[in-house]
C-alpha atoms as a PDB file:
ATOM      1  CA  UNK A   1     116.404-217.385 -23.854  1.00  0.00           C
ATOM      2  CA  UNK A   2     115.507-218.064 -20.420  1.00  0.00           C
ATOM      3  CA  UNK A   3     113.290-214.742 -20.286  1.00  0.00           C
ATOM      4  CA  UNK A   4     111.514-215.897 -23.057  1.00  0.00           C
ATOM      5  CA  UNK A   5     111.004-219.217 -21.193  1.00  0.00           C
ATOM      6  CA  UNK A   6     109.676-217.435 -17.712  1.00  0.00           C
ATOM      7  CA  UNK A   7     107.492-215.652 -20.078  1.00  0.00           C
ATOM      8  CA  UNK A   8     106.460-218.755 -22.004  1.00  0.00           C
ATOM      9  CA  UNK A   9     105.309-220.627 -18.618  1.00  0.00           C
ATOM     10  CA  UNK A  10     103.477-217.359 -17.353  1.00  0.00           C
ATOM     11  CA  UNK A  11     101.616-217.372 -20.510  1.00  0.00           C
ATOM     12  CA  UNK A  12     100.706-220.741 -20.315  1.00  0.00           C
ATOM     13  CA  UNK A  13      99.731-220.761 -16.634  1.00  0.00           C
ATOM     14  CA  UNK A  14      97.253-217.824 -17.469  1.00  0.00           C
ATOM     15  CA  UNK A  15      95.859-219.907 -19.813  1.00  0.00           C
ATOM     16  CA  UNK A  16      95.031-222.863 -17.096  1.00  0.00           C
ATOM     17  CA  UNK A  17      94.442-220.370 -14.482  1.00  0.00           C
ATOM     18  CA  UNK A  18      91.474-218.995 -16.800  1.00  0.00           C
ATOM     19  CA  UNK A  19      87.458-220.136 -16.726  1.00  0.00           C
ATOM     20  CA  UNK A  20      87.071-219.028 -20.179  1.00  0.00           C
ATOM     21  CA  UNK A  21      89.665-221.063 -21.269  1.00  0.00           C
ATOM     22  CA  UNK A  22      88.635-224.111 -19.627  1.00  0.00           C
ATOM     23  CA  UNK A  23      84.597-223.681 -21.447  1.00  0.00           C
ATOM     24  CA  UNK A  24      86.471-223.227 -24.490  1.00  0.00           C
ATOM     25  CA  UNK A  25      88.191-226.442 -23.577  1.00  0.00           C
ATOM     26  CA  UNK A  26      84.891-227.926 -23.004  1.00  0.00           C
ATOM     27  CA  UNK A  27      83.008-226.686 -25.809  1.00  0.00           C
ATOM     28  CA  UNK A  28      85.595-227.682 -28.113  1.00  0.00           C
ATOM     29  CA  UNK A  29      85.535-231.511 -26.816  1.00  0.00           C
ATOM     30  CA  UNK A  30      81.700-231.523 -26.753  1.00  0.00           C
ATOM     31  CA  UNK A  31      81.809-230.342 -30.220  1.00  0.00           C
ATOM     32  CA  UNK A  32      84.607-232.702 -31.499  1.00  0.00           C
ATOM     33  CA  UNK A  33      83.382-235.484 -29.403  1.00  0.00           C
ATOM     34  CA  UNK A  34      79.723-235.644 -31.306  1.00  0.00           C
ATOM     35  CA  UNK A  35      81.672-235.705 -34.528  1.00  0.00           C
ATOM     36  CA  UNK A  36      83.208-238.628 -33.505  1.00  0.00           C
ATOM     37  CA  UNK A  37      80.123-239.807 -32.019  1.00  0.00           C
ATOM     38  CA  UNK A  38      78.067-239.549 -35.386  1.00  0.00           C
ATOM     39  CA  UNK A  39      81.313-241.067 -37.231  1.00  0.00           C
ATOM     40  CA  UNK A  40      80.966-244.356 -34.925  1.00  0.00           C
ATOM     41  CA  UNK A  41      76.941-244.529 -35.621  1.00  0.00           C
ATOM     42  CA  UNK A  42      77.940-244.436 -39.200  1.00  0.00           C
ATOM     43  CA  UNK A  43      80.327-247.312 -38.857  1.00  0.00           C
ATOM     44  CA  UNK A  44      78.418-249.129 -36.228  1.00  0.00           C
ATOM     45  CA  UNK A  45      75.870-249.557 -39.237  1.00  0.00           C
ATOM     46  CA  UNK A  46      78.875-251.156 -41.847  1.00  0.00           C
ATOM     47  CA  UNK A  47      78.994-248.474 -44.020  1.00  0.00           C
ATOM     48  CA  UNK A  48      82.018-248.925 -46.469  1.00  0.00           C
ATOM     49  CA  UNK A  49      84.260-246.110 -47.830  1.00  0.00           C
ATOM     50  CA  UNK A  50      83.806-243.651 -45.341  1.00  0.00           C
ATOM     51  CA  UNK A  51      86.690-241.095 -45.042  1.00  0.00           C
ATOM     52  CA  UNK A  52      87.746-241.313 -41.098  1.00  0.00           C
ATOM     53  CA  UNK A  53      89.706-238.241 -40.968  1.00  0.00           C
ATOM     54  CA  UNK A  54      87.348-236.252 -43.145  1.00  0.00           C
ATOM     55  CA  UNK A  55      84.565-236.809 -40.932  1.00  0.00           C
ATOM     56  CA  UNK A  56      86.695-235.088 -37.925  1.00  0.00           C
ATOM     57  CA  UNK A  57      88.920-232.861 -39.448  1.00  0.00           C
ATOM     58  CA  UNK A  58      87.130-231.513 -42.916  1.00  0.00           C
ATOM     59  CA  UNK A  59      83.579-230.970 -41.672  1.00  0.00           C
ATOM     60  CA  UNK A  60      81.375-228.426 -40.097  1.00  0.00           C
ATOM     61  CA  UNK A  61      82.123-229.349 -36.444  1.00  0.00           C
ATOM     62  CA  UNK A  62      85.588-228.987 -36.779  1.00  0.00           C
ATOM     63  CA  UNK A  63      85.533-225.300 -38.912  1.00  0.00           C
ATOM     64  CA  UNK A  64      82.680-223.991 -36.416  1.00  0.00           C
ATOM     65  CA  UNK A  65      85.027-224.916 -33.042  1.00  0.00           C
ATOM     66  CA  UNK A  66      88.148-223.431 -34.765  1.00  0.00           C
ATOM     67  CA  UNK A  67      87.019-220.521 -35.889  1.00  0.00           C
ATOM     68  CA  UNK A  68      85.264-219.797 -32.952  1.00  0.00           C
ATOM     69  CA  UNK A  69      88.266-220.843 -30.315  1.00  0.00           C
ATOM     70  CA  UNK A  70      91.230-219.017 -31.822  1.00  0.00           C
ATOM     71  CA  UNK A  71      89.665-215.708 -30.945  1.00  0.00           C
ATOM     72  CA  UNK A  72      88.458-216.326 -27.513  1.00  0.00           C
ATOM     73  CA  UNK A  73      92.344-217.752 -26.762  1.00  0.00           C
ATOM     74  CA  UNK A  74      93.922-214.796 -28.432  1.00  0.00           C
ATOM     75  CA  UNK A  75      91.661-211.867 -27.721  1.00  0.00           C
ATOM     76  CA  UNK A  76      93.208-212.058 -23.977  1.00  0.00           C
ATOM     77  CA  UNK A  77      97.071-211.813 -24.744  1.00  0.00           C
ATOM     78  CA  UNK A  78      97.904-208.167 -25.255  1.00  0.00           C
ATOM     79  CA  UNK A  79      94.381-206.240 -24.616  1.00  0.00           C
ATOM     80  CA  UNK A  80      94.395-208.002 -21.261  1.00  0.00           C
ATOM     81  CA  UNK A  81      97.951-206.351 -20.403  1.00  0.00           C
ATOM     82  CA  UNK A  82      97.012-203.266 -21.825  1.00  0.00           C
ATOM     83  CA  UNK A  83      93.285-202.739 -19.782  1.00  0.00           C
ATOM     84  CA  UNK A  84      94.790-203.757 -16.540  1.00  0.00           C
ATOM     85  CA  UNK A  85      98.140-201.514 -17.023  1.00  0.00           C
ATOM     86  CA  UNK A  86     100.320-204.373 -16.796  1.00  0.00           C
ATOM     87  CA  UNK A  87     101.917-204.099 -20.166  1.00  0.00           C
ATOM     88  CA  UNK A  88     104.044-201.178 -19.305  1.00  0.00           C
ATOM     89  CA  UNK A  89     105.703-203.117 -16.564  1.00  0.00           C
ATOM     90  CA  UNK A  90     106.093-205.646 -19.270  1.00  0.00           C
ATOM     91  CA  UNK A  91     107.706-203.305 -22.141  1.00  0.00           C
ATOM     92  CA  UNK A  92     110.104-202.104 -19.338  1.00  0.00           C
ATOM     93  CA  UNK A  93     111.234-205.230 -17.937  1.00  0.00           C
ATOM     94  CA  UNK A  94     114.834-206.217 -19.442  1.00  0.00           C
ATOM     95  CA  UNK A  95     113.466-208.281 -22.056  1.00  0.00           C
ATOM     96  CA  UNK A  96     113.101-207.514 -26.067  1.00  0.00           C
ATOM     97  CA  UNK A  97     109.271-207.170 -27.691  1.00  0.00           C
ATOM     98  CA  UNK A  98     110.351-210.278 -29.688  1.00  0.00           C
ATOM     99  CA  UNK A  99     110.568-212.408 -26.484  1.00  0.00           C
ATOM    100  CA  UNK A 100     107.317-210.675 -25.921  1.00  0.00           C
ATOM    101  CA  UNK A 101     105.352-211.561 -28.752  1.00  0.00           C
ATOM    102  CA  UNK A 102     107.098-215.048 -29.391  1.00  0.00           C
ATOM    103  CA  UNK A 103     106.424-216.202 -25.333  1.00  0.00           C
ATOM    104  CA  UNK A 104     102.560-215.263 -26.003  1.00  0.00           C
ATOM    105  CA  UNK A 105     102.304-216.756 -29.131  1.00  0.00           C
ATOM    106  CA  UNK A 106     103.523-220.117 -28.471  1.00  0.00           C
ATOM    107  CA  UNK A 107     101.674-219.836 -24.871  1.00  0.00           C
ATOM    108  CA  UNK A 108      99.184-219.807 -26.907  1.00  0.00           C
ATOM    109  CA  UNK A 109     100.005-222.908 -29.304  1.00  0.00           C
ATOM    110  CA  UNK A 110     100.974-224.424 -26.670  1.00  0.00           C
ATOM    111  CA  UNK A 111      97.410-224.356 -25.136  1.00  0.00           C
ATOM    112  CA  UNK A 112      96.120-224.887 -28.374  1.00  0.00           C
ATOM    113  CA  UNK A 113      97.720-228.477 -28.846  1.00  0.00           C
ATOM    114  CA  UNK A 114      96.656-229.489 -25.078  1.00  0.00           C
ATOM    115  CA  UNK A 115      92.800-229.111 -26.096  1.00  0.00           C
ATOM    116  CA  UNK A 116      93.585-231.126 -29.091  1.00  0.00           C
ATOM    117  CA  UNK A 117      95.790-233.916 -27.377  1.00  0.00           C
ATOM    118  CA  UNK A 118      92.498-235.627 -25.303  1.00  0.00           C
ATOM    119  CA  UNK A 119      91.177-236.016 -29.225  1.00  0.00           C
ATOM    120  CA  UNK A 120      93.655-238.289 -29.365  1.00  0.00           C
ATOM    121  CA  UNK A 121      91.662-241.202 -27.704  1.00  0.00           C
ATOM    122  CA  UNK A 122      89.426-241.011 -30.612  1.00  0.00           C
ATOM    123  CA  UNK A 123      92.241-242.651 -33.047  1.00  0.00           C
ATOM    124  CA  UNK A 124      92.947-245.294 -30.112  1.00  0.00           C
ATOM    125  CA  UNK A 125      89.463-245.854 -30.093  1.00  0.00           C
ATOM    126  CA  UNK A 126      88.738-246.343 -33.728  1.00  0.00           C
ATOM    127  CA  UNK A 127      92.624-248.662 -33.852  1.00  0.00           C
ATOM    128  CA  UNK A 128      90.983-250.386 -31.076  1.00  0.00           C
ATOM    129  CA  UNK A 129      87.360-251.847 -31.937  1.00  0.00           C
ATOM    130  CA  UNK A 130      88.613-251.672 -35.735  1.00  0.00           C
ATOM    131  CA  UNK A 131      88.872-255.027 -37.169  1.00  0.00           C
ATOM    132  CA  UNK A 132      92.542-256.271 -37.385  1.00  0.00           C
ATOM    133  CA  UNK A 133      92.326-256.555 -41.211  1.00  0.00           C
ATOM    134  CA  UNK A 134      91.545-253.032 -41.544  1.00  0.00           C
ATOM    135  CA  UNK A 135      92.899-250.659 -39.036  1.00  0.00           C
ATOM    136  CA  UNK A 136      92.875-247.149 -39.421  1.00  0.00           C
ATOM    137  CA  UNK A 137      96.140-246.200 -41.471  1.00  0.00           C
ATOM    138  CA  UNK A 138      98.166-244.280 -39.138  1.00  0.00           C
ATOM    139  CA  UNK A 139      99.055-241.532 -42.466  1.00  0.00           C
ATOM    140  CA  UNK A 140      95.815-239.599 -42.737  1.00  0.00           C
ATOM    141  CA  UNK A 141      95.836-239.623 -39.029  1.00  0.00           C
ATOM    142  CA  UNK A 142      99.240-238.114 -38.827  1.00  0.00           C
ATOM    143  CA  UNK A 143      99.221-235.709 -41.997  1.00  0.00           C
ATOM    144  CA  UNK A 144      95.781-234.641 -40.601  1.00  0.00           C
ATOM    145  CA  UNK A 145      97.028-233.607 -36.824  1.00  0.00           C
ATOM    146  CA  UNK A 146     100.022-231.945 -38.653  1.00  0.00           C
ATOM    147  CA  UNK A 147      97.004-229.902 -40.961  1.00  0.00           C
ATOM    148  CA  UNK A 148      94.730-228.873 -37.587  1.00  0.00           C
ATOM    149  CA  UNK A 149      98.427-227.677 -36.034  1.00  0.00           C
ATOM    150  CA  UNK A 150      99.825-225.383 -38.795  1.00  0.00           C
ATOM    151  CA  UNK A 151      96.064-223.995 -39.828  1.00  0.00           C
ATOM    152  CA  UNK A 152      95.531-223.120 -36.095  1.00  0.00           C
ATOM    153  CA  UNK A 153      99.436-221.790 -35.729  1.00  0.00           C
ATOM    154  CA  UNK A 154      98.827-219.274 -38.273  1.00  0.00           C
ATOM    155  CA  UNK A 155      95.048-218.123 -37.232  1.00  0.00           C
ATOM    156  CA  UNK A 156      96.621-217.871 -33.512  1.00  0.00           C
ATOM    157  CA  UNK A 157      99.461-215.485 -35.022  1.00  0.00           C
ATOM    158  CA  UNK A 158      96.470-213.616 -36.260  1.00  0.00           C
ATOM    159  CA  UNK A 159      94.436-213.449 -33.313  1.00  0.00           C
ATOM    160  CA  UNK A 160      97.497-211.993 -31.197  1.00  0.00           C
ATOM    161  CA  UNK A 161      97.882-209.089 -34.149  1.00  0.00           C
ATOM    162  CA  UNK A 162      94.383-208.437 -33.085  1.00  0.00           C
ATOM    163  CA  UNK A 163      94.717-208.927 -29.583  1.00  0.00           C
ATOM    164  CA  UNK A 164      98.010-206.005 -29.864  1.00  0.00           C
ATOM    165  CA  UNK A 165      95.630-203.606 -31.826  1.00  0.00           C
ATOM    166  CA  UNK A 166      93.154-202.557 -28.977  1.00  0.00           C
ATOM    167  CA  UNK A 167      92.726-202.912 -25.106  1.00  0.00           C
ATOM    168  CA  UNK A 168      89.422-204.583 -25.454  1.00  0.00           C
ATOM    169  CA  UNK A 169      89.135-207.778 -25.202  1.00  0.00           C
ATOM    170  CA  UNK A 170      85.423-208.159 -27.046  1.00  0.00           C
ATOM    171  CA  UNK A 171      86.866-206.248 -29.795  1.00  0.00           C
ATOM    172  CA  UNK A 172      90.060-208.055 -30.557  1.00  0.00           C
ATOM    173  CA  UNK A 173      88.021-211.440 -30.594  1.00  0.00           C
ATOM    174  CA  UNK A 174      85.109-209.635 -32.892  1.00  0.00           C
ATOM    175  CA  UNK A 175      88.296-208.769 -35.454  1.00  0.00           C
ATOM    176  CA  UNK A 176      89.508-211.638 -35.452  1.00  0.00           C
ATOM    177  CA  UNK A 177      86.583-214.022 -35.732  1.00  0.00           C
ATOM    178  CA  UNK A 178      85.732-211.309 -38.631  1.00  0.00           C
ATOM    179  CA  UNK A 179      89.375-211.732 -40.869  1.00  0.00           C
ATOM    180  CA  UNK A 180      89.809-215.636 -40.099  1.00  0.00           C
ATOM    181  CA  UNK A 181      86.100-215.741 -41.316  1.00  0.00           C
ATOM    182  CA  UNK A 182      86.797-213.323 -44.674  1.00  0.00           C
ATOM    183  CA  UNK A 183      90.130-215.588 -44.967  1.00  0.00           C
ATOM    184  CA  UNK A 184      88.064-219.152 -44.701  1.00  0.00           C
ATOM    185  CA  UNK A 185      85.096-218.118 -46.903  1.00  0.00           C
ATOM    186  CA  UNK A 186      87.323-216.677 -48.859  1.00  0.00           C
ATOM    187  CA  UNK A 187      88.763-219.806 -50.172  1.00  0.00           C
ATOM    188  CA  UNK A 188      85.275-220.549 -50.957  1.00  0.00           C
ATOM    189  CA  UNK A 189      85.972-218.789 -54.625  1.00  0.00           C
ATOM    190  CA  UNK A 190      87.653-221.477 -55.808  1.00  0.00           C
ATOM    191  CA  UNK A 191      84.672-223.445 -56.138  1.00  0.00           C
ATOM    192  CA  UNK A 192      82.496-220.958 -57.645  1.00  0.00           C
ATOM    193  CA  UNK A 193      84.988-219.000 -59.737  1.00  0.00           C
ATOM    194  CA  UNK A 194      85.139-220.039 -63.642  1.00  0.00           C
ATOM    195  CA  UNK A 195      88.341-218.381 -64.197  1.00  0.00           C
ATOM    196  CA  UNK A 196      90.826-220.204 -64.095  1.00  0.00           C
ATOM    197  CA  UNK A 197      93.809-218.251 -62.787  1.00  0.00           C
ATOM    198  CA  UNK A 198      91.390-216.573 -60.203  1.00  0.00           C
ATOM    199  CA  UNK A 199      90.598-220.272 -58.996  1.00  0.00           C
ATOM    200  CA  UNK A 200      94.489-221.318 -58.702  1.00  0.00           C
ATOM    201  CA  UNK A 201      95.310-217.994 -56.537  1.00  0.00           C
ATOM    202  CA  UNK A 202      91.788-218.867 -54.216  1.00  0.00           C
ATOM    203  CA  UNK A 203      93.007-222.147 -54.119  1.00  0.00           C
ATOM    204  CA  UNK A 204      96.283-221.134 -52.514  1.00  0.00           C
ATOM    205  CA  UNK A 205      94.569-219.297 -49.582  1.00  0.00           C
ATOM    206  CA  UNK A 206      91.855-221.670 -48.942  1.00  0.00           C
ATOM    207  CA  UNK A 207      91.797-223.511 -45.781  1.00  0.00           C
ATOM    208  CA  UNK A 208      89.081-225.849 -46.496  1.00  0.00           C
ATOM    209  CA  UNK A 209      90.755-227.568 -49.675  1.00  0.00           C
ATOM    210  CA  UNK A 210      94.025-227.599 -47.215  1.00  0.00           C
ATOM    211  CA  UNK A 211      92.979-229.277 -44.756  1.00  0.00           C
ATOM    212  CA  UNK A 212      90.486-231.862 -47.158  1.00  0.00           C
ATOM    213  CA  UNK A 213      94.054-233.124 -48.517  1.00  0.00           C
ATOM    214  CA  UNK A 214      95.735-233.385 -45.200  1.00  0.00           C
ATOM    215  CA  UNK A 215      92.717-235.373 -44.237  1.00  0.00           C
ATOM    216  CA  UNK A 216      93.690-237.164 -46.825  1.00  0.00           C
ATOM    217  CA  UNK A 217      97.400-237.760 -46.336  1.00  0.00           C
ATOM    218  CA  UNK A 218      98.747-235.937 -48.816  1.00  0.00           C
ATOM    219  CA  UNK A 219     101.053-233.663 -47.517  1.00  0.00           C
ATOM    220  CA  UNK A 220     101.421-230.512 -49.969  1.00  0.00           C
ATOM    221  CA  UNK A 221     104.628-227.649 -49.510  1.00  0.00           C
ATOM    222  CA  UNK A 222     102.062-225.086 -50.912  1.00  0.00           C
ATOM    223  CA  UNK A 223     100.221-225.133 -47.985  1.00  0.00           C
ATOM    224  CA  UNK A 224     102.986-225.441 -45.463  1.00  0.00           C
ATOM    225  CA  UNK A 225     104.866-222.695 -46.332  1.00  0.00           C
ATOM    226  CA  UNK A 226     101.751-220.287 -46.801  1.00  0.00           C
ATOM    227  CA  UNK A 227     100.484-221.068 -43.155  1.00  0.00           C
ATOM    228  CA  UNK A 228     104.284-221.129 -41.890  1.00  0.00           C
ATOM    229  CA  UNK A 229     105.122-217.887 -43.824  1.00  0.00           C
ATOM    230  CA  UNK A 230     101.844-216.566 -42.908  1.00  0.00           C
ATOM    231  CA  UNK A 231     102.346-216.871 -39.129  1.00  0.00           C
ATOM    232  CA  UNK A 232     105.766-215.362 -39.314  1.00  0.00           C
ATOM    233  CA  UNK A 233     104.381-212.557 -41.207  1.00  0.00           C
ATOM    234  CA  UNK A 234     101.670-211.610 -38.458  1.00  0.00           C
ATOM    235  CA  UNK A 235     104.437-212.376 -35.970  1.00  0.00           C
ATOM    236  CA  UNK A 236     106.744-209.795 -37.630  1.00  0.00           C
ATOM    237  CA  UNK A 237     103.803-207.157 -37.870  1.00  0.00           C
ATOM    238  CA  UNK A 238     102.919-207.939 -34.349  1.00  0.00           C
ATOM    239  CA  UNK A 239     106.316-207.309 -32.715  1.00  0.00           C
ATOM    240  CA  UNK A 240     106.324-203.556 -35.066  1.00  0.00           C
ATOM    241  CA  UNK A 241     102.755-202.786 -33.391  1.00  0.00           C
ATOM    242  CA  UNK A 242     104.290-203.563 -29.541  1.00  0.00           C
ATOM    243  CA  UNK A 243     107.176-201.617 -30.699  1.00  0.00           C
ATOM    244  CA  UNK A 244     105.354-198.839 -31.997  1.00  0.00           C
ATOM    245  CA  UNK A 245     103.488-198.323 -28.369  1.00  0.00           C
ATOM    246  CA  UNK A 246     107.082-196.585 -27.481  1.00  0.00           C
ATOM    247  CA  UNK A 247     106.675-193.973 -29.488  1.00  0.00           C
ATOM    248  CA  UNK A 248     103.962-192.851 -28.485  1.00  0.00           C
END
């Protein structure tokens, strides 16, 4: 346990050690922060009925900066090690491919939920200059937080399966942008399908209906166990790809 710790805080302090990862920080405010800019003009002008959450965690804003940031924090983790040589000292050092793979995944949450944590001003803001008879219901808020955390848990898990397949960094982040793109637009069958059954089984995979009833504060099981089952299951094929490297 406390390898996978020292490797856990190394992973991290890579992260905050890195440019790209502080743009990506930035971007993903800027982004984020003129969704929440355009959701105050709207209220500013007394429109009624307008869905808080929705407006910051179910729109275009929020897809384009996730899809986008996921690869550029995953395509690092493994090609990185592998271009500079460093991963054989890694694989030899007296500590399991599990430990590995787990320390640079949740480095890599970890990092994840930091960029999202200055967002949370936003709700302060809104509780704030709300009126007192109608604050924002704490919920949605809540249910929708939990939604952005388990959707970008299981598209990290997939970025470091990329990042494991290849020692360029370019290419692991074009892979991955490419399956969390066929997985997201995927979904969008659902709403174009007329069979039934073919509708129910897009529904299941797709992201955007997800995260429109987290938004909402209904919290479904469907959807938490695909996206936790889902991350284990690209954590599981990860660790067999590192492991595979040895036979070689």
């Amino acid at each position: 346990m406390s390898a996978f710790f020292t490797l856990w805080r190394r992973e991290l302090a890579a992260y905050f050690l890195s440019p790209i990862a502080y743009v990506m920080m930035m971007f993903f405010l800027v982004i984020m922060g003129f969704s929440f800019w355009l959701l105050a003009n709207v209220l500013a002008q007394g429109v009624e009925g307008v869905p808080l959450m929705r407006e910051l965690f179910d729109s275009f804003f929020f897809w384009i900066t996730t899809l986008t940031l996921v690869p550029v924090l995953t395509m690092r983790l493994f090609a990185e090690e592998k271009r500079s040589g460093t991963i054989e000292m890694l694989m030899t050092a007296p500590v399991s491919d599990t430990a590995v793979v787990l320390a640079k995944y949740f480095g890599a949450v970890a990092f994840y939920v930091a960029i999202w944590a200055p967002t949370v001003l936003y709700v302060l803001i809104l509780r704030w200059f709300s009126p007192m008879s109608a604050p924002p219901d704490l919920g949605p808020i809540a249910s929708s937080y939990f939604g952005a955390l388990l959707i970008g848990s299981f598209y990290l898990a997939i970025g470091l399966f990329c990042s494991a397949m290849t020692r360029n960094q370019i290419v692991a982040a074009i892979v991955c942008f490419a399956l969390l793109s066929v997985l997201f637009f995927g979904g969008f069958i659902a709403f174009i399908s007329r069979v039934d059954t073919v509708r129910e089984v897009a529904n299941y995979f797709c992201s955007l209906a997800h995260m429109r009833e987290f938004a909402r504060g209904a919290v479904d099981t469907r959807p938490v166990v695909f996206y936790l089952s889902g991350a284990a299951l690209m954590l599981f094929a990860t660790v067999k790809l590192v492991e595979a490297r040895k036979w070689k």
